[in-house]
PDB file of N, CA and C in Angstrom:
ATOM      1  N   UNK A   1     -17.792  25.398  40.412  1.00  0.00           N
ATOM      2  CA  UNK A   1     -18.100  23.958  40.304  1.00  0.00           C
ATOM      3  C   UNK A   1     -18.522  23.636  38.865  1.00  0.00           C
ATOM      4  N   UNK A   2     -19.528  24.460  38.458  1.00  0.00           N
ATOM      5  CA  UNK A   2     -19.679  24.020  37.168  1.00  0.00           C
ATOM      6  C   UNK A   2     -18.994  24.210  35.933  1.00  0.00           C
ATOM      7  N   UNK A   3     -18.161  25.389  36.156  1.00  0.00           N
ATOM      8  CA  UNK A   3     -16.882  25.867  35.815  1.00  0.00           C
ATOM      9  C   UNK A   3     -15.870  24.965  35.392  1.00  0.00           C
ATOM     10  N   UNK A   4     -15.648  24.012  36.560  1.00  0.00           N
ATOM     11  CA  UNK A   4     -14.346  23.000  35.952  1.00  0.00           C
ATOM     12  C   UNK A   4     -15.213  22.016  36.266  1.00  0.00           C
ATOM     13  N   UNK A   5     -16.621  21.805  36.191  1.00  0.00           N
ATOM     14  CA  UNK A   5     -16.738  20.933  34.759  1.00  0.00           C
ATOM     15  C   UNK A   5     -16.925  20.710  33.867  1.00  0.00           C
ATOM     16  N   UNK A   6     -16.888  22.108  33.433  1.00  0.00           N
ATOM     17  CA  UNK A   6     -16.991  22.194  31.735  1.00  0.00           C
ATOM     18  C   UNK A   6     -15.409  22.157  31.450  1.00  0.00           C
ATOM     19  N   UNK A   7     -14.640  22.478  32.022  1.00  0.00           N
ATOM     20  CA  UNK A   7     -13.569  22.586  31.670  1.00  0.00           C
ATOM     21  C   UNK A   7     -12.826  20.821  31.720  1.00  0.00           C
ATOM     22  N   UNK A   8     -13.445  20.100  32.613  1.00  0.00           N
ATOM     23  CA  UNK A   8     -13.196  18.872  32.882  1.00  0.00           C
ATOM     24  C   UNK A   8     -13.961  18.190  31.077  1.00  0.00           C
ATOM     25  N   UNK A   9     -15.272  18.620  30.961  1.00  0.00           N
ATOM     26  CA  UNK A   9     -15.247  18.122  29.806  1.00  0.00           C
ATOM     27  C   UNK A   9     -14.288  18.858  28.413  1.00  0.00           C
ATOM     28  N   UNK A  10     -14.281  19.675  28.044  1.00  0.00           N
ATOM     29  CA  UNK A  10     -13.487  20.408  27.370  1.00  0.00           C
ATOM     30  C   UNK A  10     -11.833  19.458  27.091  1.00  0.00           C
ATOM     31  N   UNK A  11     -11.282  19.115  28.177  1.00  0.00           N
ATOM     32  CA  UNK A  11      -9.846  18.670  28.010  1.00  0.00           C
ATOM     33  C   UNK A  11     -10.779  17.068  27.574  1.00  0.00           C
ATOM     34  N   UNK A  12     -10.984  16.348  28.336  1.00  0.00           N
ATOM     35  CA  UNK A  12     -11.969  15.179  27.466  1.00  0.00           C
ATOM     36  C   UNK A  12     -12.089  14.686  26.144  1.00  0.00           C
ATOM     37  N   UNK A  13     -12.524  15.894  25.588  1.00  0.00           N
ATOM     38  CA  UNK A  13     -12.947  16.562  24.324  1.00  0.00           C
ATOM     39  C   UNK A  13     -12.100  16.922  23.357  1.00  0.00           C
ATOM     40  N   UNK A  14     -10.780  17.450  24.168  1.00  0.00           N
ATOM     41  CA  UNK A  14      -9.382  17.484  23.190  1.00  0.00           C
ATOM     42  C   UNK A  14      -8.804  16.542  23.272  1.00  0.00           C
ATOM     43  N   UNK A  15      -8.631  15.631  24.017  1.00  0.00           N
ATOM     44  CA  UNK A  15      -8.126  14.510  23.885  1.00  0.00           C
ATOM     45  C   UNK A  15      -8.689  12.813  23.060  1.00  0.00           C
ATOM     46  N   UNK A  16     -10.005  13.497  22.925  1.00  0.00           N
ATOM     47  CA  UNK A  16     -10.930  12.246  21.895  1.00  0.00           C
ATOM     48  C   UNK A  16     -10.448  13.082  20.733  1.00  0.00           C
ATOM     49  N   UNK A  17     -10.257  14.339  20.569  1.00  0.00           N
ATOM     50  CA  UNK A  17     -10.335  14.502  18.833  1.00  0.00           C
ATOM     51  C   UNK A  17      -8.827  14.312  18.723  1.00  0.00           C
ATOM     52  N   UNK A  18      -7.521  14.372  19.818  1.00  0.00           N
ATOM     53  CA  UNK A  18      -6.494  14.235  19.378  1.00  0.00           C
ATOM     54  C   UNK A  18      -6.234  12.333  18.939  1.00  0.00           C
ATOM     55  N   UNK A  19      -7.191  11.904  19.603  1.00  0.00           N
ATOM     56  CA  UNK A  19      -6.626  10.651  19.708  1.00  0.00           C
ATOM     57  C   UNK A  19      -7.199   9.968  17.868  1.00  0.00           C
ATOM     58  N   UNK A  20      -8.444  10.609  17.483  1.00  0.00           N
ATOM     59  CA  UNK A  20      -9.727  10.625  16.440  1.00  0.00           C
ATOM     60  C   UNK A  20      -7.814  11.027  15.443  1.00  0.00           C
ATOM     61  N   UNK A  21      -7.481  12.354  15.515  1.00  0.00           N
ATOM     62  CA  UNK A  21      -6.445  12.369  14.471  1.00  0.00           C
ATOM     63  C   UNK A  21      -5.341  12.101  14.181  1.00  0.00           C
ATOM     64  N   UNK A  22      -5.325  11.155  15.644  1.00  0.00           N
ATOM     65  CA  UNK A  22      -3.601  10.284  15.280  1.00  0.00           C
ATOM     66  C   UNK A  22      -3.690   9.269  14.766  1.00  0.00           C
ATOM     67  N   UNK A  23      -5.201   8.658  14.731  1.00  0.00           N
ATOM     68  CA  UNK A  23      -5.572   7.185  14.010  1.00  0.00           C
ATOM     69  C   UNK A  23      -5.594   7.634  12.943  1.00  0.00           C
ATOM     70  N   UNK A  24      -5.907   9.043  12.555  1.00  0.00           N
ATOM     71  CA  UNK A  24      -6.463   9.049  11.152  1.00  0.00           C
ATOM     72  C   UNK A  24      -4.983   9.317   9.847  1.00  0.00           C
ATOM     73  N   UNK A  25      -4.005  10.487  11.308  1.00  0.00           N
ATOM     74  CA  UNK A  25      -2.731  10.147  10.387  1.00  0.00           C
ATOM     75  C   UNK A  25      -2.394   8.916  10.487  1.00  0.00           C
ATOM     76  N   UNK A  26      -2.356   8.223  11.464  1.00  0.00           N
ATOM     77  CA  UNK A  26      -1.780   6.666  11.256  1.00  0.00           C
ATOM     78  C   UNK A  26      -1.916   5.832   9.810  1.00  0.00           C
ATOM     79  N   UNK A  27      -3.754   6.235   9.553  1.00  0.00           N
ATOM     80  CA  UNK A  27      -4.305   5.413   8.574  1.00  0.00           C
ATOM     81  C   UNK A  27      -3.585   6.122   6.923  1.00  0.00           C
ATOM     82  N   UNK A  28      -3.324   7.311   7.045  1.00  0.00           N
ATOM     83  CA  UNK A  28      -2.975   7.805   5.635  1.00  0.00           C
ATOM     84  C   UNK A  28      -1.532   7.842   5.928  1.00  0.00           C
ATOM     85  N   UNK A  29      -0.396   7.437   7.139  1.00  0.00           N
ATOM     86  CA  UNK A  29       0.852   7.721   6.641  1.00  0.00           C
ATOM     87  C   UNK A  29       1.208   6.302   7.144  1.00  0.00           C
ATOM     88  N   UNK A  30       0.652   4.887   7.300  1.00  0.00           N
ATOM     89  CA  UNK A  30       1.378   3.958   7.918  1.00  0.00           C
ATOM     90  C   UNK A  30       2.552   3.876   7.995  1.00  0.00           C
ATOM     91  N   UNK A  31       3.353   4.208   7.289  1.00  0.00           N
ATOM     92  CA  UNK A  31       4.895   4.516   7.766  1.00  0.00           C
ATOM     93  C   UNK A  31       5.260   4.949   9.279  1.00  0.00           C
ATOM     94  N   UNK A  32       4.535   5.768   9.534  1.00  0.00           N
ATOM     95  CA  UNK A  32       4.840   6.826  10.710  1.00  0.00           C
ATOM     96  C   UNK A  32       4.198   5.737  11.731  1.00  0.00           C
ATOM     97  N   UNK A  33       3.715   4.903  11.751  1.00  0.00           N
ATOM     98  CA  UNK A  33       2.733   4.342  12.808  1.00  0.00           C
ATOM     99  C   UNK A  33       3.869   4.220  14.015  1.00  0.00           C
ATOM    100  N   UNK A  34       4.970   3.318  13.328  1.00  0.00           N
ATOM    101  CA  UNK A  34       5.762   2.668  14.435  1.00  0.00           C
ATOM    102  C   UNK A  34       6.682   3.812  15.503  1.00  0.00           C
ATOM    103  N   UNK A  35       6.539   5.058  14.824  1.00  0.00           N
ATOM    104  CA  UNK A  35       6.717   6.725  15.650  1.00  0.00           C
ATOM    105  C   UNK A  35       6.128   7.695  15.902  1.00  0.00           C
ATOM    106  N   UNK A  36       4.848   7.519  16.060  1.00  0.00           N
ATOM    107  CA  UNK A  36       3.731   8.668  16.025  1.00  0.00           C
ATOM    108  C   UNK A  36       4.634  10.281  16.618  1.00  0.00           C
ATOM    109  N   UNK A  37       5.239   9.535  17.370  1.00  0.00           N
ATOM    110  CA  UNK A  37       6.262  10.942  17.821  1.00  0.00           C
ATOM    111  C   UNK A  37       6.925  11.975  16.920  1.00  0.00           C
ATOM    112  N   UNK A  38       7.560  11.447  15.890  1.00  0.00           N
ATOM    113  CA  UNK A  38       7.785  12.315  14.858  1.00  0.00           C
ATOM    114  C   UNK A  38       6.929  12.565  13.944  1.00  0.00           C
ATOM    115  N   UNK A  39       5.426  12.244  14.190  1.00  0.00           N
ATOM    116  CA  UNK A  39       4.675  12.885  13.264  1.00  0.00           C
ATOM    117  C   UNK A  39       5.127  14.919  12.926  1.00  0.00           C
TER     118      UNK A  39
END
């Protein structure tokens, strides 16, 4: 139980810092904004 919820926070946690470094490439490559996919 407490197990997956650390693990429940953990994925959480990768997904705020992934989201933290797609704004941040966004902000230094605006080009790429309108395709984040081919970053």
């Amino acid at each position: 139980s407490s197990k997956s919820e650390t693990h429940s926070v953990l994925v959480h946690l990768k997904e705020y810092l992934e989201t933290i470094d797609l704004a941040t490439v966004s902000r230094h490559f605006p080009a790429r904004v309108s395709n984040p996919v081919l970053v």
